[in-house]
PDB file of N, CA and C in Angstrom:
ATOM      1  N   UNK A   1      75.969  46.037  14.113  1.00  0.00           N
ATOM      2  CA  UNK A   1      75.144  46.084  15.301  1.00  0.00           C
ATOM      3  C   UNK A   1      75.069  47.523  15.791  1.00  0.00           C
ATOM      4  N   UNK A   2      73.670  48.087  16.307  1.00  0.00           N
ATOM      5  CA  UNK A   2      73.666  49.211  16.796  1.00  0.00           C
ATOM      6  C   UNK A   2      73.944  49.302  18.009  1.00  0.00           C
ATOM      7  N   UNK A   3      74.537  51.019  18.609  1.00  0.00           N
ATOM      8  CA  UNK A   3      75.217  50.807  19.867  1.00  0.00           C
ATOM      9  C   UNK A   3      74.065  50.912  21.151  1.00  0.00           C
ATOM     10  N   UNK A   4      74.608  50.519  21.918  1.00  0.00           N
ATOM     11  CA  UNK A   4      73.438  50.714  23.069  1.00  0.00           C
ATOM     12  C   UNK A   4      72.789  51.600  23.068  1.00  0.00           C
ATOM     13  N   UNK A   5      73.163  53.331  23.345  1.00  0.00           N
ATOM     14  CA  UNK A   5      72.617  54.195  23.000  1.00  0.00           C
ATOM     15  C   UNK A   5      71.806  54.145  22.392  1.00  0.00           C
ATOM     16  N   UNK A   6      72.025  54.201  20.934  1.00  0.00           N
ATOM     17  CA  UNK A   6      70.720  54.422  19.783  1.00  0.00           C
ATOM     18  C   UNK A   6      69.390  53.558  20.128  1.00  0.00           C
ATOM     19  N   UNK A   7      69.970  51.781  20.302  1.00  0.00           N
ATOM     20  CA  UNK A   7      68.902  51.037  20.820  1.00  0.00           C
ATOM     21  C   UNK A   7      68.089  51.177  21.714  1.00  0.00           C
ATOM     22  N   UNK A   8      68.489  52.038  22.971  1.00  0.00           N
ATOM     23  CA  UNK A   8      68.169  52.431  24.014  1.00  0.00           C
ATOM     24  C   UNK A   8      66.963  53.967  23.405  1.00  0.00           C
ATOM     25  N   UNK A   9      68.027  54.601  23.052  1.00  0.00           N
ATOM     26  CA  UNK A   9      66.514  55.812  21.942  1.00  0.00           C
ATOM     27  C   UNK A   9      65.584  55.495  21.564  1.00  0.00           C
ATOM     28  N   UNK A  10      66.259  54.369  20.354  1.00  0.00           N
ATOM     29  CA  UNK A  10      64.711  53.947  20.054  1.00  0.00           C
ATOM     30  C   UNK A  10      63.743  52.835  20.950  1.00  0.00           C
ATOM     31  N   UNK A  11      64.033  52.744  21.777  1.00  0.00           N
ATOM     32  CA  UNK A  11      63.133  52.194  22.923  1.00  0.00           C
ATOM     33  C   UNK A  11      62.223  52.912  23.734  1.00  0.00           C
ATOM     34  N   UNK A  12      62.761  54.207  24.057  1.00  0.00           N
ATOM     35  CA  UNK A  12      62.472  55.348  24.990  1.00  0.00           C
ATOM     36  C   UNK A  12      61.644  56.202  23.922  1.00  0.00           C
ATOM     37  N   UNK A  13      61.727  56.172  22.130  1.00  0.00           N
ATOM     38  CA  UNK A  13      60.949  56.847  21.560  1.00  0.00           C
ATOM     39  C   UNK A  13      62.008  58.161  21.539  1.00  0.00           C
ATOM     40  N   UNK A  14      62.827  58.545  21.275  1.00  0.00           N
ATOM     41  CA  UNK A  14      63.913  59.637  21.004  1.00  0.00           C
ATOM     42  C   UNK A  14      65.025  59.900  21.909  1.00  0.00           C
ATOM     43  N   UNK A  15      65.698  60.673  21.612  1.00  0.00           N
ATOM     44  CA  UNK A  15      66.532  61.147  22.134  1.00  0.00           C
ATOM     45  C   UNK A  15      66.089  62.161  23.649  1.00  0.00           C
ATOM     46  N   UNK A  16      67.192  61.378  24.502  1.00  0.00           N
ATOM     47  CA  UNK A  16      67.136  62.341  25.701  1.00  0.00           C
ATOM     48  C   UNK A  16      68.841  63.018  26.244  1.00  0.00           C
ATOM     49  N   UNK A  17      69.189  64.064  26.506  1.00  0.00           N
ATOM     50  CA  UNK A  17      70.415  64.731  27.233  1.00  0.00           C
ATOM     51  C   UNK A  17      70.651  63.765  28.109  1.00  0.00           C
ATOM     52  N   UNK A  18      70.025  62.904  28.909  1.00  0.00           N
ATOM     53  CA  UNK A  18      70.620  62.370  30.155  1.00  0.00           C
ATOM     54  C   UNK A  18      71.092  60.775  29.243  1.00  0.00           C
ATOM     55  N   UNK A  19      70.818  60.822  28.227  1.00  0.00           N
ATOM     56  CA  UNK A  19      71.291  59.562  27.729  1.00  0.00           C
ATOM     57  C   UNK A  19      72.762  59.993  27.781  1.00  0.00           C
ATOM     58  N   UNK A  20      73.179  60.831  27.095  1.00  0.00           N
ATOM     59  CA  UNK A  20      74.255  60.806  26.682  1.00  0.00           C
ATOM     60  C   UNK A  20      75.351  61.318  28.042  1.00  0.00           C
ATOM     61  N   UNK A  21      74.642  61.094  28.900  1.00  0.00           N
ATOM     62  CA  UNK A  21      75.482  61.270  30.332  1.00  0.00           C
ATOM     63  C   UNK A  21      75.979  59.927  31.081  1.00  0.00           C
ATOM     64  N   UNK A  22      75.265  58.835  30.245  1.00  0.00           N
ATOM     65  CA  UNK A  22      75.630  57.819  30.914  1.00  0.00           C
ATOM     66  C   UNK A  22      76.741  56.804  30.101  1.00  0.00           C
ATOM     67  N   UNK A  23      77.351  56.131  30.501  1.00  0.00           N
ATOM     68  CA  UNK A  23      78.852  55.321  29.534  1.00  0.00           C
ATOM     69  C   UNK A  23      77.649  54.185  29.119  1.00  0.00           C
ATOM     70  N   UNK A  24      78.602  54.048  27.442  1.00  0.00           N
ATOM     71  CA  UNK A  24      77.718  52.760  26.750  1.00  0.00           C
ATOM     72  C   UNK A  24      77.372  51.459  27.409  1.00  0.00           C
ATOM     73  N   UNK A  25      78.244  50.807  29.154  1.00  0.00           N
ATOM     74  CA  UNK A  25      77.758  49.586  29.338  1.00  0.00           C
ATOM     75  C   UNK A  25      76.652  49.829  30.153  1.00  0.00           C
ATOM     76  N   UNK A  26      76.273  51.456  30.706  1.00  0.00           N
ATOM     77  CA  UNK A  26      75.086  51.450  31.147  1.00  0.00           C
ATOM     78  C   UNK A  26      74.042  51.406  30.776  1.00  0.00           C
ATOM     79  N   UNK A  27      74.173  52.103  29.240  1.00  0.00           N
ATOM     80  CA  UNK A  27      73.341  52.268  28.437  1.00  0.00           C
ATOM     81  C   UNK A  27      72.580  50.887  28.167  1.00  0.00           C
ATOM     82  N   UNK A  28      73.490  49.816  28.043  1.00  0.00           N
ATOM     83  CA  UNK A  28      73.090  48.285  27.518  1.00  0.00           C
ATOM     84  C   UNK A  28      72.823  47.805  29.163  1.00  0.00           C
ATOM     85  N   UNK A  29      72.940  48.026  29.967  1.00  0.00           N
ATOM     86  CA  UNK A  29      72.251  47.437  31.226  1.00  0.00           C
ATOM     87  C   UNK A  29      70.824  48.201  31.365  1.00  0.00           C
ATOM     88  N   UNK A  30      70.618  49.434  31.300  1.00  0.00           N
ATOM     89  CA  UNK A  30      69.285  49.804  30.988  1.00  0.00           C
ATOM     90  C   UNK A  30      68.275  49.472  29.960  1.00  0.00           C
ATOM     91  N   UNK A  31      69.343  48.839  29.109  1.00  0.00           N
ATOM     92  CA  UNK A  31      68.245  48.513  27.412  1.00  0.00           C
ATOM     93  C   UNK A  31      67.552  47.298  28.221  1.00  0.00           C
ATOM     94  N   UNK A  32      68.765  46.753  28.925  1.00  0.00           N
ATOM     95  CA  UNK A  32      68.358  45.344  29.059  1.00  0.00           C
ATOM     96  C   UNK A  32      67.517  45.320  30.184  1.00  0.00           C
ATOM     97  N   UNK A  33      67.259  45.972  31.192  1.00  0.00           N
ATOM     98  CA  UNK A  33      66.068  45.993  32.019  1.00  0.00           C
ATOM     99  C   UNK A  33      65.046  46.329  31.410  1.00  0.00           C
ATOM    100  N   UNK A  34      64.839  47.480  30.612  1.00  0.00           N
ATOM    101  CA  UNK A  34      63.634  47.925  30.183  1.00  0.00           C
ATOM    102  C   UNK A  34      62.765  46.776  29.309  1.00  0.00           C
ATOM    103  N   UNK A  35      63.837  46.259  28.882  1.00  0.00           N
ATOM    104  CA  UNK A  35      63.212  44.974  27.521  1.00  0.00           C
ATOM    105  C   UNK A  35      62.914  43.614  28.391  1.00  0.00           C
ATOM    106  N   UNK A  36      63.564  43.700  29.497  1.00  0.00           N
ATOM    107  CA  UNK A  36      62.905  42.252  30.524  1.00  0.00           C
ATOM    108  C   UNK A  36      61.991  42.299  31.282  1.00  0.00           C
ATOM    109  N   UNK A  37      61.437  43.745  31.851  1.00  0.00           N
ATOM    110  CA  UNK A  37      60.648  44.224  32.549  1.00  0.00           C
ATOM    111  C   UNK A  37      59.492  43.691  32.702  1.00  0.00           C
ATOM    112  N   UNK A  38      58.560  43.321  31.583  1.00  0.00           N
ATOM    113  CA  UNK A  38      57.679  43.054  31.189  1.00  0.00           C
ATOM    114  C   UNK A  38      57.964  41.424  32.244  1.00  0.00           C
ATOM    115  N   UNK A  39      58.613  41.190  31.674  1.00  0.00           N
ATOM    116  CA  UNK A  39      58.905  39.078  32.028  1.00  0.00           C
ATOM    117  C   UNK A  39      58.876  39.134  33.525  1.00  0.00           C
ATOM    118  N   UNK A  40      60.020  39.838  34.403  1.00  0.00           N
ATOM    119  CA  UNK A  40      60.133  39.898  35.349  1.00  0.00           C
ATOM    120  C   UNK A  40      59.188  40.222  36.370  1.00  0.00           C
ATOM    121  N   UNK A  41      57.871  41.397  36.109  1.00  0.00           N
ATOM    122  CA  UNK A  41      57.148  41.564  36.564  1.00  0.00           C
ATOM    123  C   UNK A  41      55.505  40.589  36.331  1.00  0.00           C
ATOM    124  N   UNK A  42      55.874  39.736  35.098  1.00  0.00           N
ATOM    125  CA  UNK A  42      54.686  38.889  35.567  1.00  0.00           C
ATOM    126  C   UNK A  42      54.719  37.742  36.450  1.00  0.00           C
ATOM    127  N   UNK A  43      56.545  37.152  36.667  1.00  0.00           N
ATOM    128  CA  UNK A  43      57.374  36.191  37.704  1.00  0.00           C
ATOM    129  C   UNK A  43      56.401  37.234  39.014  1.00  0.00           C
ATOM    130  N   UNK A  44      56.717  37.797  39.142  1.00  0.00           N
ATOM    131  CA  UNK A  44      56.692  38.545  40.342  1.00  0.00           C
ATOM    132  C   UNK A  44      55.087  38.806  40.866  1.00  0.00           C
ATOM    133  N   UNK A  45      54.329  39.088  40.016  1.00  0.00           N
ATOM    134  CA  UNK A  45      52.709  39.125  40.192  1.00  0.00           C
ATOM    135  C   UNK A  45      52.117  37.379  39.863  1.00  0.00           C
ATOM    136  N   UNK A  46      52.596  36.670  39.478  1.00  0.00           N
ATOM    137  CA  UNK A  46      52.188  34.721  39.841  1.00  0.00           C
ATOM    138  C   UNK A  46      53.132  34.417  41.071  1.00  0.00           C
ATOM    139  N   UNK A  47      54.050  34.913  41.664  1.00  0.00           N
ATOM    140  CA  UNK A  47      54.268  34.706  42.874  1.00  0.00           C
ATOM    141  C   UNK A  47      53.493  35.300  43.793  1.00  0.00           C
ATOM    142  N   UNK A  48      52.627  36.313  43.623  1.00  0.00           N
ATOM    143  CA  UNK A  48      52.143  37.434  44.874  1.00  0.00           C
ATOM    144  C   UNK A  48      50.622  36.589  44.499  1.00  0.00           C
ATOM    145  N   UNK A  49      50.320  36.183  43.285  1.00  0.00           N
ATOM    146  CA  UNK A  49      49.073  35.226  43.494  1.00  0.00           C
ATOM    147  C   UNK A  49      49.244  33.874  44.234  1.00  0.00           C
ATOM    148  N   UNK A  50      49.952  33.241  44.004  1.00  0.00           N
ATOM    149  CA  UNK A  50      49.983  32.236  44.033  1.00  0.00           C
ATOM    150  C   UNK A  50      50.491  31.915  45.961  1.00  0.00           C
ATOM    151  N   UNK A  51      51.211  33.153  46.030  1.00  0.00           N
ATOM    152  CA  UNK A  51      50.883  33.304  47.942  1.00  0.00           C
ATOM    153  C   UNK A  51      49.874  33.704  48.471  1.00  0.00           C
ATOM    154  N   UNK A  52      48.768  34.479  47.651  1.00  0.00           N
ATOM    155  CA  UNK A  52      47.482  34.648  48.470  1.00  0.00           C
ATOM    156  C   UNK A  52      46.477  33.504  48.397  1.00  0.00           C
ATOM    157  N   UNK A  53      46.841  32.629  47.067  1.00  0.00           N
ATOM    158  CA  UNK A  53      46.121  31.033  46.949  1.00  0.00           C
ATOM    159  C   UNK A  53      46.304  30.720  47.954  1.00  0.00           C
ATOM    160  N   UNK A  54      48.083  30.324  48.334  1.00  0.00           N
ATOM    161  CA  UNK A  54      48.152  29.436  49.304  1.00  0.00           C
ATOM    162  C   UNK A  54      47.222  29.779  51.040  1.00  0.00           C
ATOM    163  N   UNK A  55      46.953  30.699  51.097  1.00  0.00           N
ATOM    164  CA  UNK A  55      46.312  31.022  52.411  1.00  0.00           C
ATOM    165  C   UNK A  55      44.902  31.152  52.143  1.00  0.00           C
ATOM    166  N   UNK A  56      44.211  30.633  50.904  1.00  0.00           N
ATOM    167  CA  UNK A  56      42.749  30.407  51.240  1.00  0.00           C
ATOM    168  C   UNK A  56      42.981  28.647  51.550  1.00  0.00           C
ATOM    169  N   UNK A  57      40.996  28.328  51.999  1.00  0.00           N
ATOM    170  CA  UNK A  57      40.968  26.741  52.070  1.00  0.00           C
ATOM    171  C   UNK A  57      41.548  26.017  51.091  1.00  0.00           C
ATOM    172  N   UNK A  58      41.686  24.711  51.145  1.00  0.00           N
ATOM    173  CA  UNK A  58      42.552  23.842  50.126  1.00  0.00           C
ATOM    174  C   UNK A  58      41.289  23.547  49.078  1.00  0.00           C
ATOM    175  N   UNK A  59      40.247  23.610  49.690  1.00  0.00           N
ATOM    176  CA  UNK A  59      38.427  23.492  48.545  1.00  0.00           C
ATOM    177  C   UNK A  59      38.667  24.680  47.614  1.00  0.00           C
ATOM    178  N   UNK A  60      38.770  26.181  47.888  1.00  0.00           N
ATOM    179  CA  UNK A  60      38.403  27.285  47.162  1.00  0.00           C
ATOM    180  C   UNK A  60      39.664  27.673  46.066  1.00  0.00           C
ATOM    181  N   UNK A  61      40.506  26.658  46.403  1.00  0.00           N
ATOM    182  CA  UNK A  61      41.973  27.581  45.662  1.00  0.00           C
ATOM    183  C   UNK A  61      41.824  27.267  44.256  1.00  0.00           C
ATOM    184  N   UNK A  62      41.409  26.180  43.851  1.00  0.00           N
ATOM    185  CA  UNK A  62      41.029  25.704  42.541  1.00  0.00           C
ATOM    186  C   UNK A  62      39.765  26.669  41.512  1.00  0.00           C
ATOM    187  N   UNK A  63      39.347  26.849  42.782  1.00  0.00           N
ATOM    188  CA  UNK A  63      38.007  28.017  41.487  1.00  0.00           C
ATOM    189  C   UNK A  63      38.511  29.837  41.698  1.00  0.00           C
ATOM    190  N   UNK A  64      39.506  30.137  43.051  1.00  0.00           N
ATOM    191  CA  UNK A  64      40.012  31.288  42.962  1.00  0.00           C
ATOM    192  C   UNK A  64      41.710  30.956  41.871  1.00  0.00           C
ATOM    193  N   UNK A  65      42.224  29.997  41.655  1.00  0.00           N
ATOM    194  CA  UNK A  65      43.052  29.747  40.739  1.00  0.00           C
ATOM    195  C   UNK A  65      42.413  30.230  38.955  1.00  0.00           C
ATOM    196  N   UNK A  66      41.404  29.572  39.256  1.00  0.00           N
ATOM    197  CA  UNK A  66      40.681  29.888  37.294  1.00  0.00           C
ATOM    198  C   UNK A  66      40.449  30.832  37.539  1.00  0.00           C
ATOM    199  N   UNK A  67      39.648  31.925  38.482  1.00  0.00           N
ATOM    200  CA  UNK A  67      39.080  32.756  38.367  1.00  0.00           C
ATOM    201  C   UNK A  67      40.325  34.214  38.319  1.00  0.00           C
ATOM    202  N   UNK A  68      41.501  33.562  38.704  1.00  0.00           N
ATOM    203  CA  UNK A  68      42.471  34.943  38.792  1.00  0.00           C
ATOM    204  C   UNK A  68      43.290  34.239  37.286  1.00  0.00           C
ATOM    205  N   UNK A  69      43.321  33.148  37.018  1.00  0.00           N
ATOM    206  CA  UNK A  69      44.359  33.067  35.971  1.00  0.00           C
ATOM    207  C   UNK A  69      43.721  33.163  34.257  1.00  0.00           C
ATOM    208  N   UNK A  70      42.395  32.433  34.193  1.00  0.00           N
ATOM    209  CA  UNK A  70      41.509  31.577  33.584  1.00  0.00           C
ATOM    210  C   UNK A  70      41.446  29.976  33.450  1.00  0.00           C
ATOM    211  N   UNK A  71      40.837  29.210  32.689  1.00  0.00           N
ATOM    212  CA  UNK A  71      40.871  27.812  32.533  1.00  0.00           C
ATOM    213  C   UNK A  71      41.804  27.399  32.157  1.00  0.00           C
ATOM    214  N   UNK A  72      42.385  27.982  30.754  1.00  0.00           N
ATOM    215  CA  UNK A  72      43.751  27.263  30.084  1.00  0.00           C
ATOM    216  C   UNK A  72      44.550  27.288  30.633  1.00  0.00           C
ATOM    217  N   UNK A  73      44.841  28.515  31.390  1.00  0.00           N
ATOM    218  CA  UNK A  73      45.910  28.928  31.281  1.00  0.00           C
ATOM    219  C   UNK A  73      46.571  28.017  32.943  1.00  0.00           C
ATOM    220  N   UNK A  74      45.428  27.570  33.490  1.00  0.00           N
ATOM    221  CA  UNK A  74      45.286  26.804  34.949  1.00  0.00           C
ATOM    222  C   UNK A  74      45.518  25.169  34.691  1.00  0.00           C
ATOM    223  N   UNK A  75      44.628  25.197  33.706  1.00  0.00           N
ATOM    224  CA  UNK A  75      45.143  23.433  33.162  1.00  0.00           C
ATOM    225  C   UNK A  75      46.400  23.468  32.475  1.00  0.00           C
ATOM    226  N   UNK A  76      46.936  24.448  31.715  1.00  0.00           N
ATOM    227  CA  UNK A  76      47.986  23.880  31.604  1.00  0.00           C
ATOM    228  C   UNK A  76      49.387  24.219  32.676  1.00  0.00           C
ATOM    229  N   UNK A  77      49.310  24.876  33.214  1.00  0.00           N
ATOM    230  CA  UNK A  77      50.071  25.215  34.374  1.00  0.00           C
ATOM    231  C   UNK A  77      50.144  24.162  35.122  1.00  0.00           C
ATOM    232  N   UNK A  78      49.240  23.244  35.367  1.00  0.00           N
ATOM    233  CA  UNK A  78      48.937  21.817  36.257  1.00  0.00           C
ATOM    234  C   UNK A  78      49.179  20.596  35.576  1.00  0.00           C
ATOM    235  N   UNK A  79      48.781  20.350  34.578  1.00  0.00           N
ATOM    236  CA  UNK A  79      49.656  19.411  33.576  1.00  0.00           C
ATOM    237  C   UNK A  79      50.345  19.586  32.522  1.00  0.00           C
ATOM    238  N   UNK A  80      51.617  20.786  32.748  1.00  0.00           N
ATOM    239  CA  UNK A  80      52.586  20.679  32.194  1.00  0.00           C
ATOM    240  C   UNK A  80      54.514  20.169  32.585  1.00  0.00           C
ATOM    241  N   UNK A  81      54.828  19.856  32.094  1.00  0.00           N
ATOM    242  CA  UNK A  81      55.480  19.148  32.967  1.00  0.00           C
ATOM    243  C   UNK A  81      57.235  19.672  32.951  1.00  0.00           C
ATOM    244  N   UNK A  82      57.240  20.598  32.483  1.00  0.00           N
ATOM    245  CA  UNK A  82      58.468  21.713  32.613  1.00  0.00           C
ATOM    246  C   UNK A  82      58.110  22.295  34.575  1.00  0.00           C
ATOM    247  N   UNK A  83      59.001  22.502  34.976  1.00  0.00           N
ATOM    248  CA  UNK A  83      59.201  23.160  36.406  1.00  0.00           C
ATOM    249  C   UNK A  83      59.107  24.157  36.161  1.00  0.00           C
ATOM    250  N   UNK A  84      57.995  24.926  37.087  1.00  0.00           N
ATOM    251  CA  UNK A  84      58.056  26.414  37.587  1.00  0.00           C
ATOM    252  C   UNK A  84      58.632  27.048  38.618  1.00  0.00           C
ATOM    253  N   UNK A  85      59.273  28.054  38.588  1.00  0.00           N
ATOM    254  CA  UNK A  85      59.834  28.254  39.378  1.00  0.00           C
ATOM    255  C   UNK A  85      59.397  28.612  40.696  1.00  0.00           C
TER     256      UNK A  85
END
């Protein structure tokens, strides 16, 4: 297994001096934000939609729902039957 460091390089695209300033469990707490980032910030932008839904009429939220998410991705969000958070 490679060490945090290196994994962390090749994530960032090379080597940087301030890497090697930081101890290896930081190194692997930074790998590991950078690589969840992505996940965490789309949790975070379907919550900031899904609170500006809730404050239009209860008529418009359904066609501003498709129109910010698309069709599929709205039907299946509505009849799927795993919990969202």
């Amino acid at each position: 297994m490679t060490a945090p460091r290196a994994q962390l390089e090749a994530e960032l695209g090379g080597p940087f001096t301030a890497l090697y300033l930081l101890p290896e469990p930081q190194c692997a707490d930074l790998l590991e934000l950078i690589r969840t980032a992505p996940e965490r910030e789309r949790i975070a932008m379907d919550a900031a939609v899904e609170a500006t839904l809730a404050t239009l009429p209860r008529g418009t939220r359904a066609i501003a729902r498709v129109m910010a998410y698309g069709w599929k991705r709205t039907v299946r969000q509505r009849f799927s039957r795993e919990e969202r958070p």
